[in-house]
PDB file of N, CA and C in Angstrom:
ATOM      1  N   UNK A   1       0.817  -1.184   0.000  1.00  0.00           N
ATOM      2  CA  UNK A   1       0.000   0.000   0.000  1.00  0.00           C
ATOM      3  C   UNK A   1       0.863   1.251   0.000  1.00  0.00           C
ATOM      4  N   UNK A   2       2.021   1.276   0.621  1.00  0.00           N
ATOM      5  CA  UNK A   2       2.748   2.339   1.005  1.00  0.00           C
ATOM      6  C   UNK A   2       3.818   2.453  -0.380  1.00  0.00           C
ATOM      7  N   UNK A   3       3.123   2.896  -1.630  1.00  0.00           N
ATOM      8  CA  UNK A   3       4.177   3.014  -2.650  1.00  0.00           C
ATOM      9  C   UNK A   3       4.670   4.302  -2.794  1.00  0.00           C
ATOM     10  N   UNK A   4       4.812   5.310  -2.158  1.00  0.00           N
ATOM     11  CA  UNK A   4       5.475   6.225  -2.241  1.00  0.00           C
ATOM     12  C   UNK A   4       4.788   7.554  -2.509  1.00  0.00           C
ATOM     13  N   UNK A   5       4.139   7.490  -3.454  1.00  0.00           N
ATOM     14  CA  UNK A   5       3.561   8.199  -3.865  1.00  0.00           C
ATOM     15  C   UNK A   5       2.272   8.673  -3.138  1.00  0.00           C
ATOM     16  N   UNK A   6       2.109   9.854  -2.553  1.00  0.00           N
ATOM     17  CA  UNK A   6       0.814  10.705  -2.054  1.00  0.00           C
ATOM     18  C   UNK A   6      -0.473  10.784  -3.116  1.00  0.00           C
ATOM     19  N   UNK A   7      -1.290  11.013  -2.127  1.00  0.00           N
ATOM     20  CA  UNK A   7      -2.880  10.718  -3.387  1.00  0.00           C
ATOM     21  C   UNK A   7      -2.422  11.961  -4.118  1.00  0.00           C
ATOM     22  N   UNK A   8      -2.412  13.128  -3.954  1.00  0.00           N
ATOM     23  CA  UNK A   8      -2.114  14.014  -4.737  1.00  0.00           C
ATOM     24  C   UNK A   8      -1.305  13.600  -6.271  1.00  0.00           C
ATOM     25  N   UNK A   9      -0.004  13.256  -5.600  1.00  0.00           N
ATOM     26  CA  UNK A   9       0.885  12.590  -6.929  1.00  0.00           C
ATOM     27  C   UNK A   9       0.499  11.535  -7.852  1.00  0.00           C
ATOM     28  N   UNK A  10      -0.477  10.611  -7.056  1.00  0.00           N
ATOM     29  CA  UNK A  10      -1.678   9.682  -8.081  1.00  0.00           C
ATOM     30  C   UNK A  10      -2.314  10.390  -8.766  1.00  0.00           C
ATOM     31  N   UNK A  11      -2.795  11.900  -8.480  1.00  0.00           N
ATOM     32  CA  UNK A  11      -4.100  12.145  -9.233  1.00  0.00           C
ATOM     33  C   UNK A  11      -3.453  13.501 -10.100  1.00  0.00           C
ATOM     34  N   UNK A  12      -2.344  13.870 -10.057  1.00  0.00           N
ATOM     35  CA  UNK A  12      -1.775  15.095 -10.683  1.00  0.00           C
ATOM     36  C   UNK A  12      -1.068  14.693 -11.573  1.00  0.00           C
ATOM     37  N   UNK A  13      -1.786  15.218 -12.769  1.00  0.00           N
ATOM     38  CA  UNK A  13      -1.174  15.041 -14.410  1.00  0.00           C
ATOM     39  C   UNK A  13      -0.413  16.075 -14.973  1.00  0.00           C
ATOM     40  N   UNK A  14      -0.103  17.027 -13.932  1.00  0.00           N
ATOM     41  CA  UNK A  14       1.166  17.885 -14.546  1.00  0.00           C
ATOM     42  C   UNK A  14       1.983  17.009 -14.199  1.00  0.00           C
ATOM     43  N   UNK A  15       3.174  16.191 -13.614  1.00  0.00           N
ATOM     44  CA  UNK A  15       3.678  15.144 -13.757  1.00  0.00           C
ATOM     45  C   UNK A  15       4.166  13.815 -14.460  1.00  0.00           C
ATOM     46  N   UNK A  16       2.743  13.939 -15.070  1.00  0.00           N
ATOM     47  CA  UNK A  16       2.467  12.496 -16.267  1.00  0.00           C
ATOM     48  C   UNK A  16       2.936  12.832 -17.096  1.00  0.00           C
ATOM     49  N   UNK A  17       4.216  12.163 -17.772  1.00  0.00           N
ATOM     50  CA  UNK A  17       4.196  12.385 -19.477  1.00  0.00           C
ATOM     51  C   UNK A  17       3.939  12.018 -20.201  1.00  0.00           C
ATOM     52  N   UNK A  18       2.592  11.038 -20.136  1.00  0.00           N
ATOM     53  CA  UNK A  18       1.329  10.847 -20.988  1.00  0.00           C
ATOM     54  C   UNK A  18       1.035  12.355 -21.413  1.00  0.00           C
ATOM     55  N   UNK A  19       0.973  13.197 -20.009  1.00  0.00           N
ATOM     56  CA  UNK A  19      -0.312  14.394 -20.675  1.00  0.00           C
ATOM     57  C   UNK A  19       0.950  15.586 -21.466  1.00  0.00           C
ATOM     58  N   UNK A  20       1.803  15.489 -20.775  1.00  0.00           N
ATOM     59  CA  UNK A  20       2.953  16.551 -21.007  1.00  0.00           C
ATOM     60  C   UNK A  20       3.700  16.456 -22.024  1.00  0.00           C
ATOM     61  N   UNK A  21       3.330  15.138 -23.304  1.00  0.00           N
ATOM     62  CA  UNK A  21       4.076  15.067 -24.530  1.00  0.00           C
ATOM     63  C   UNK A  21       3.235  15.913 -25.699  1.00  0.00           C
ATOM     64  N   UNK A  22       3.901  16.493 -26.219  1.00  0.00           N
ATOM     65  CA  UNK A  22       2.824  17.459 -27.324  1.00  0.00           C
ATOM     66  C   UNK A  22       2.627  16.102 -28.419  1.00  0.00           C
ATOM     67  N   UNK A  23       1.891  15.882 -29.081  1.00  0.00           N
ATOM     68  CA  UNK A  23       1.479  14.740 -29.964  1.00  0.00           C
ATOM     69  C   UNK A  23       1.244  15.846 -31.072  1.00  0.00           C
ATOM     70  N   UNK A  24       1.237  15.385 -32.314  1.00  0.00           N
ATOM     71  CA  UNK A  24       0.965  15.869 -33.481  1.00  0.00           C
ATOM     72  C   UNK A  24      -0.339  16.052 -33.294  1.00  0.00           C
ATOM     73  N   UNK A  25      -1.483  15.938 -33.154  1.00  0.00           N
ATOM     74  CA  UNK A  25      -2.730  16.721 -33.123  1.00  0.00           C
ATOM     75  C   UNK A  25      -2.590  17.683 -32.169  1.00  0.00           C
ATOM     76  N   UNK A  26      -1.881  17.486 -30.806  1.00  0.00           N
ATOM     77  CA  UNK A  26      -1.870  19.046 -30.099  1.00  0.00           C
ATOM     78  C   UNK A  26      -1.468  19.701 -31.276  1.00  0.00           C
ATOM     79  N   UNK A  27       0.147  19.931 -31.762  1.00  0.00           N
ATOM     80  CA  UNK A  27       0.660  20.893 -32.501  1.00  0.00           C
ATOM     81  C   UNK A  27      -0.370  21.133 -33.149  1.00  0.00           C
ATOM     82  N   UNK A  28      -1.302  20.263 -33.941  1.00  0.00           N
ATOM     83  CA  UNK A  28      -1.928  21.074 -34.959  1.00  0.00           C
ATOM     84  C   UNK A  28      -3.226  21.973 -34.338  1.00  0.00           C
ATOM     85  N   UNK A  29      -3.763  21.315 -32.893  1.00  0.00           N
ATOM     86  CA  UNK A  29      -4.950  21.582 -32.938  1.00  0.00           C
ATOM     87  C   UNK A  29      -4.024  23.894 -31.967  1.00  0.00           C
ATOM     88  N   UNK A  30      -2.811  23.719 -31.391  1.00  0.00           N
ATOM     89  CA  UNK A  30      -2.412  25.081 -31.098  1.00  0.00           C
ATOM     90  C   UNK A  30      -2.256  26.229 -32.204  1.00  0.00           C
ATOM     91  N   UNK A  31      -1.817  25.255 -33.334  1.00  0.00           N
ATOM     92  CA  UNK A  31      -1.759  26.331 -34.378  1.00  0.00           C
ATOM     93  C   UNK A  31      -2.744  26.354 -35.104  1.00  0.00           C
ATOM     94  N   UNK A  32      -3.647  25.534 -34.806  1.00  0.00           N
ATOM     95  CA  UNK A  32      -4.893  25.957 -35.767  1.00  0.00           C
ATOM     96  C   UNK A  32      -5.113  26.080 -36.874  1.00  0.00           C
ATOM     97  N   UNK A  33      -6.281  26.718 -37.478  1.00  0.00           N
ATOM     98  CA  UNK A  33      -6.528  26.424 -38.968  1.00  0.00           C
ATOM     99  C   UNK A  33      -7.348  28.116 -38.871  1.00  0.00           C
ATOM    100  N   UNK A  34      -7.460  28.408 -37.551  1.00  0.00           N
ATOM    101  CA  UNK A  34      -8.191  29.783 -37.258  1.00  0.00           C
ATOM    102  C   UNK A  34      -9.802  29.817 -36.924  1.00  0.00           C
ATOM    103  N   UNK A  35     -10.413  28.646 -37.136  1.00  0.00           N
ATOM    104  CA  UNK A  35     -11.492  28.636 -36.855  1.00  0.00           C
ATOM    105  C   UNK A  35     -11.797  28.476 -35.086  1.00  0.00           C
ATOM    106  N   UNK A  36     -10.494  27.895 -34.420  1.00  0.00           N
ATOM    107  CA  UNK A  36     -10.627  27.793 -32.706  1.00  0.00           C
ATOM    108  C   UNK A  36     -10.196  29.470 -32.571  1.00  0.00           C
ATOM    109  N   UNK A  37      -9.383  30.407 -33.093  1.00  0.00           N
ATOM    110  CA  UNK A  37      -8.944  31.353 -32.594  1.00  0.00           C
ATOM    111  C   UNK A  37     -10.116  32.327 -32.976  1.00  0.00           C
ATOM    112  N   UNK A  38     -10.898  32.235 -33.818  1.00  0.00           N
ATOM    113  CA  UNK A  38     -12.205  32.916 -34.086  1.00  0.00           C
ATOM    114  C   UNK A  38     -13.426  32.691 -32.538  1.00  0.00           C
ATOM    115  N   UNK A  39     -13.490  31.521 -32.287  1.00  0.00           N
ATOM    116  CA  UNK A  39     -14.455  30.980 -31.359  1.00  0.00           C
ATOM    117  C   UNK A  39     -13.751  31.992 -30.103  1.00  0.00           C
ATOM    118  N   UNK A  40     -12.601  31.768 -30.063  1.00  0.00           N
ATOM    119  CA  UNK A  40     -11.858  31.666 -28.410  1.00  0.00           C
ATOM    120  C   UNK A  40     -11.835  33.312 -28.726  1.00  0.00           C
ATOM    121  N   UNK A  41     -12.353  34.316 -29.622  1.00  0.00           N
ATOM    122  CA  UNK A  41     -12.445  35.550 -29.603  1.00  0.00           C
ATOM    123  C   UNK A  41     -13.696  35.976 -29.159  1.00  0.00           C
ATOM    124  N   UNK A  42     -14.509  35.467 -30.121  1.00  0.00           N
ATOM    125  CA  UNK A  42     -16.292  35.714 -29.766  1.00  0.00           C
ATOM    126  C   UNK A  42     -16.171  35.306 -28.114  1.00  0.00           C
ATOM    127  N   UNK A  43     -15.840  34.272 -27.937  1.00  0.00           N
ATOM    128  CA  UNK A  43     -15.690  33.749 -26.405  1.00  0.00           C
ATOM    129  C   UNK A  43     -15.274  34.724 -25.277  1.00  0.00           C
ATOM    130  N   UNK A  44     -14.170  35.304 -25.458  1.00  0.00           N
ATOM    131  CA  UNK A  44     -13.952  36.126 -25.341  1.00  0.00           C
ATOM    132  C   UNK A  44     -14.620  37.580 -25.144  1.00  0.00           C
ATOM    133  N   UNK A  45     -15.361  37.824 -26.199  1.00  0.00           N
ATOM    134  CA  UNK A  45     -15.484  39.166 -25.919  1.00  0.00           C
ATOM    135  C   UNK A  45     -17.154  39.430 -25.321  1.00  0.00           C
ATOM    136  N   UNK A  46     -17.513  37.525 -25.267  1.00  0.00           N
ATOM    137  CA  UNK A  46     -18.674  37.402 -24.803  1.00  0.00           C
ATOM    138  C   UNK A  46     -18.922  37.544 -22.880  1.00  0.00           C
ATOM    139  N   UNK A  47     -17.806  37.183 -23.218  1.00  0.00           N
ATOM    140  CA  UNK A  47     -17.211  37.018 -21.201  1.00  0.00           C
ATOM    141  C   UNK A  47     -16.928  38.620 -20.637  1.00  0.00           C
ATOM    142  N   UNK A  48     -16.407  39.026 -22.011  1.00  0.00           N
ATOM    143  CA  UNK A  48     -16.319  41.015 -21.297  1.00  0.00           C
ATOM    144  C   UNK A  48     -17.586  41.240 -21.121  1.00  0.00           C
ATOM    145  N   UNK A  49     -18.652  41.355 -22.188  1.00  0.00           N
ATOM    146  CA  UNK A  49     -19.748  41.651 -21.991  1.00  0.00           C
ATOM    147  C   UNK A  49     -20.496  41.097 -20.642  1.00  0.00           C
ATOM    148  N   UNK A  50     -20.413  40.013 -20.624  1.00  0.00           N
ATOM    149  CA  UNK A  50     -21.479  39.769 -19.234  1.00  0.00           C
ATOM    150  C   UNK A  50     -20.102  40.399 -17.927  1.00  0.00           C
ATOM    151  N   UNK A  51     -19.162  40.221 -17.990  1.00  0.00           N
ATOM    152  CA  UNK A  51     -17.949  41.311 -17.274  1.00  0.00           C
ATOM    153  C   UNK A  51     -18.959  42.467 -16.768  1.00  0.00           C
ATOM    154  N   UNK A  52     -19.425  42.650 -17.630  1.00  0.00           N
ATOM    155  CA  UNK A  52     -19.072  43.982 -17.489  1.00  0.00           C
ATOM    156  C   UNK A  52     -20.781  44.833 -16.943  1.00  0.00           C
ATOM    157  N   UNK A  53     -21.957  43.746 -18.141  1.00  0.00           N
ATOM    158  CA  UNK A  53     -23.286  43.441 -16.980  1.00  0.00           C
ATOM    159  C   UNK A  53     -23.466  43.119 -15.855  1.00  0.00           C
ATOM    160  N   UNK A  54     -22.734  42.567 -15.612  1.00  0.00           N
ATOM    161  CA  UNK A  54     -22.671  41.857 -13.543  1.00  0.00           C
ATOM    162  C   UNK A  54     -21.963  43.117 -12.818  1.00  0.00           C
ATOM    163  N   UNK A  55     -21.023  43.566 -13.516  1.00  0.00           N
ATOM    164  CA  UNK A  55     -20.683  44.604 -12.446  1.00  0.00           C
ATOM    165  C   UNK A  55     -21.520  45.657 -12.761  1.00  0.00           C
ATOM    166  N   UNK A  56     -22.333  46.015 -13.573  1.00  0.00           N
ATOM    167  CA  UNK A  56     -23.538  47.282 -13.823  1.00  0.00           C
ATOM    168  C   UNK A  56     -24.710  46.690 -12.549  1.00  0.00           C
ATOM    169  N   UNK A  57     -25.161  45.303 -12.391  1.00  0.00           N
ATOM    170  CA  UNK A  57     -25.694  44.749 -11.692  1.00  0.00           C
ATOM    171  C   UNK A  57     -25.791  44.723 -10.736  1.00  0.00           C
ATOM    172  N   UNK A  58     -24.463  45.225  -9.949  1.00  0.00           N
ATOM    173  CA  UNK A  58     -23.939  45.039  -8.345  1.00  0.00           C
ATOM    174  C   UNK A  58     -24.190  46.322  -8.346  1.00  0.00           C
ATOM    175  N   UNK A  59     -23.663  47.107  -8.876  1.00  0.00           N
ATOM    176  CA  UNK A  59     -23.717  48.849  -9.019  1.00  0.00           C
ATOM    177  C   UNK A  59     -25.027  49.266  -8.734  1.00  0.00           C
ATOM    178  N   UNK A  60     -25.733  49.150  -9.522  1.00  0.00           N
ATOM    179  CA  UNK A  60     -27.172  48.725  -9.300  1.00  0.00           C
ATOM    180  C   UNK A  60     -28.223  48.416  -7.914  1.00  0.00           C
ATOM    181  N   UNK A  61     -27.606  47.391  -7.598  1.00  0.00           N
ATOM    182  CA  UNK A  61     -27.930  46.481  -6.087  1.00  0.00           C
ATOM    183  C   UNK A  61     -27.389  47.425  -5.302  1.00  0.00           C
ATOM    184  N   UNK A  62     -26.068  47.815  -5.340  1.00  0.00           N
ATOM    185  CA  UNK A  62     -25.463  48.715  -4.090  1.00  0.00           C
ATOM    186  C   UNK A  62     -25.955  49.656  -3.830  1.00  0.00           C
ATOM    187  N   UNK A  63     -26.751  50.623  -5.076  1.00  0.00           N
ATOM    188  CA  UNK A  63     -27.424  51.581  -4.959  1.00  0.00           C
ATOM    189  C   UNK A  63     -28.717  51.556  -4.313  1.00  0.00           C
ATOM    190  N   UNK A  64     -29.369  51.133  -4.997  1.00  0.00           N
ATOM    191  CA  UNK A  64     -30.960  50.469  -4.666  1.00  0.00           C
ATOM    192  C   UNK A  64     -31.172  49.790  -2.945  1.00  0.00           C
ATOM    193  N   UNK A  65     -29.761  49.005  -2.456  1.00  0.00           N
ATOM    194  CA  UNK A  65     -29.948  48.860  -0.929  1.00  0.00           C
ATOM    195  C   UNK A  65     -29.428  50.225  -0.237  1.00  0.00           C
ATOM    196  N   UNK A  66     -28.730  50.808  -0.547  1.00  0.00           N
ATOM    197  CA  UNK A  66     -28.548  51.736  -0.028  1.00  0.00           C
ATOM    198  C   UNK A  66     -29.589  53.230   0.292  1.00  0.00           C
ATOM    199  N   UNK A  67     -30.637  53.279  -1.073  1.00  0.00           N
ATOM    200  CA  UNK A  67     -31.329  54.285  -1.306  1.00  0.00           C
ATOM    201  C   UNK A  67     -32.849  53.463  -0.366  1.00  0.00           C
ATOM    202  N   UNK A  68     -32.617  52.119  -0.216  1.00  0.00           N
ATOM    203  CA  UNK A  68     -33.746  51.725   0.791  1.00  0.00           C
ATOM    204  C   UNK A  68     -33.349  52.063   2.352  1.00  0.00           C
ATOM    205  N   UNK A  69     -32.171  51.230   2.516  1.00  0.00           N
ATOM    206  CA  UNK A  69     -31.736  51.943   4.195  1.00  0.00           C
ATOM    207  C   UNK A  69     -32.031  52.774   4.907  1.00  0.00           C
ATOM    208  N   UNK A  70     -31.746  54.231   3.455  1.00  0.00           N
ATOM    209  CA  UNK A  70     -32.170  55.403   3.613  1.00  0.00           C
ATOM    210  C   UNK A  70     -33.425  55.718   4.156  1.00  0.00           C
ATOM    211  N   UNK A  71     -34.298  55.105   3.186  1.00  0.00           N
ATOM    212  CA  UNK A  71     -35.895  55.494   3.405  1.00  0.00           C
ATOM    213  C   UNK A  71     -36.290  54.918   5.070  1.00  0.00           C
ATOM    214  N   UNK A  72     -35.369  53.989   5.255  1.00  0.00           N
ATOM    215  CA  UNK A  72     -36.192  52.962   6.220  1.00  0.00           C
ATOM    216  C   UNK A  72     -35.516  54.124   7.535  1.00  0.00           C
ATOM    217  N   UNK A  73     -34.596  54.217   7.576  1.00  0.00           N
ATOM    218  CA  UNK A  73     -34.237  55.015   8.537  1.00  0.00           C
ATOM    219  C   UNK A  73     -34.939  56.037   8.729  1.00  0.00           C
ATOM    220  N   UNK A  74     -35.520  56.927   7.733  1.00  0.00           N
ATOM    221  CA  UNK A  74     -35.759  58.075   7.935  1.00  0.00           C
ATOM    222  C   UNK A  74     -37.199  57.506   8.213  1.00  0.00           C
ATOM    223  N   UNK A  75     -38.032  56.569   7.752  1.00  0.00           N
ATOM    224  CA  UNK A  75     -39.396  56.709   8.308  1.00  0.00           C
ATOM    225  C   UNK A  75     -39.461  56.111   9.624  1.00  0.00           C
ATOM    226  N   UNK A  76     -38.585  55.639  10.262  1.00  0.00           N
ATOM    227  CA  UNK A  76     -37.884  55.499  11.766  1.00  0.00           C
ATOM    228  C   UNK A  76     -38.144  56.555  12.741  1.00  0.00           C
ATOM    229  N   UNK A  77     -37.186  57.257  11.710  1.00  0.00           N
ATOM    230  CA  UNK A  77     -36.755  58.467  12.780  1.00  0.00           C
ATOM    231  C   UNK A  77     -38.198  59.249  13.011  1.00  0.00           C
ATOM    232  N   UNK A  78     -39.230  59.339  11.491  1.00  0.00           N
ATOM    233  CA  UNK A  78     -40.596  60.342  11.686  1.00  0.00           C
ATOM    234  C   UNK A  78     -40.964  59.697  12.766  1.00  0.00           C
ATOM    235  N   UNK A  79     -41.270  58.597  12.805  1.00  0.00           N
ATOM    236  CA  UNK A  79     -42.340  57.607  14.086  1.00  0.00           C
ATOM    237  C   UNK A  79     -41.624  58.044  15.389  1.00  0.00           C
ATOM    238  N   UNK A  80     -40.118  58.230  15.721  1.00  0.00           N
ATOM    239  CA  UNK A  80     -39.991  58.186  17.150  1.00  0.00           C
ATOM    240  C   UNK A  80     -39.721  60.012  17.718  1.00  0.00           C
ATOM    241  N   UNK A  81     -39.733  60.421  16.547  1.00  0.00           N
ATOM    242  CA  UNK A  81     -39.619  61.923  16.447  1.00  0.00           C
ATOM    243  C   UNK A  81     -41.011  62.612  17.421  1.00  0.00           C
ATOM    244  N   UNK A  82     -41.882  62.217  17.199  1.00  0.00           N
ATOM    245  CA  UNK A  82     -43.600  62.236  17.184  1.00  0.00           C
ATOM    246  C   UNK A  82     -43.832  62.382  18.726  1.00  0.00           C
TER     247      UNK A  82
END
């Protein structure tokens, strides 16, 4: 049981040079033909976009809890004002 090796080192394929030999379809599939570097652009500029909606989103949220706080406090304060 005790072969040396930690579960980690069983299960980690940066190590393996099964995975770490470039094979002729890697080379070809890195240099491409341009149709993956087209995708991995749209991909790309699809990921800025929602980037960039989620943080309009939070912006949004931060405001909107904040502009409630507000209200809630102040109709607080009318009731104990009284």
């Amino acid at each position: 049981m005790a072969s040396g090796n930690s579960w980690a080192d069983q299960w980690d394929s940066t190590n393996n040079e099964e995975y770490n030999s470039n094979s002729a379809s890697d080379v070809r599939r890195e240099k491409g033909n341009g149709k993956m570097a087209k995708v991995k652009v749209v991909a790309l500029s699809g990921l800025e976009k929602a980037k960039i909606v989620a943080s309009v989103g939070v912006q949004k949220v931060k405001s909107g809890t904040s502009t409630g706080i507000k209200w809630i406090k102040n109709q607080y304060q009318k009731r104990t004002s009284k």
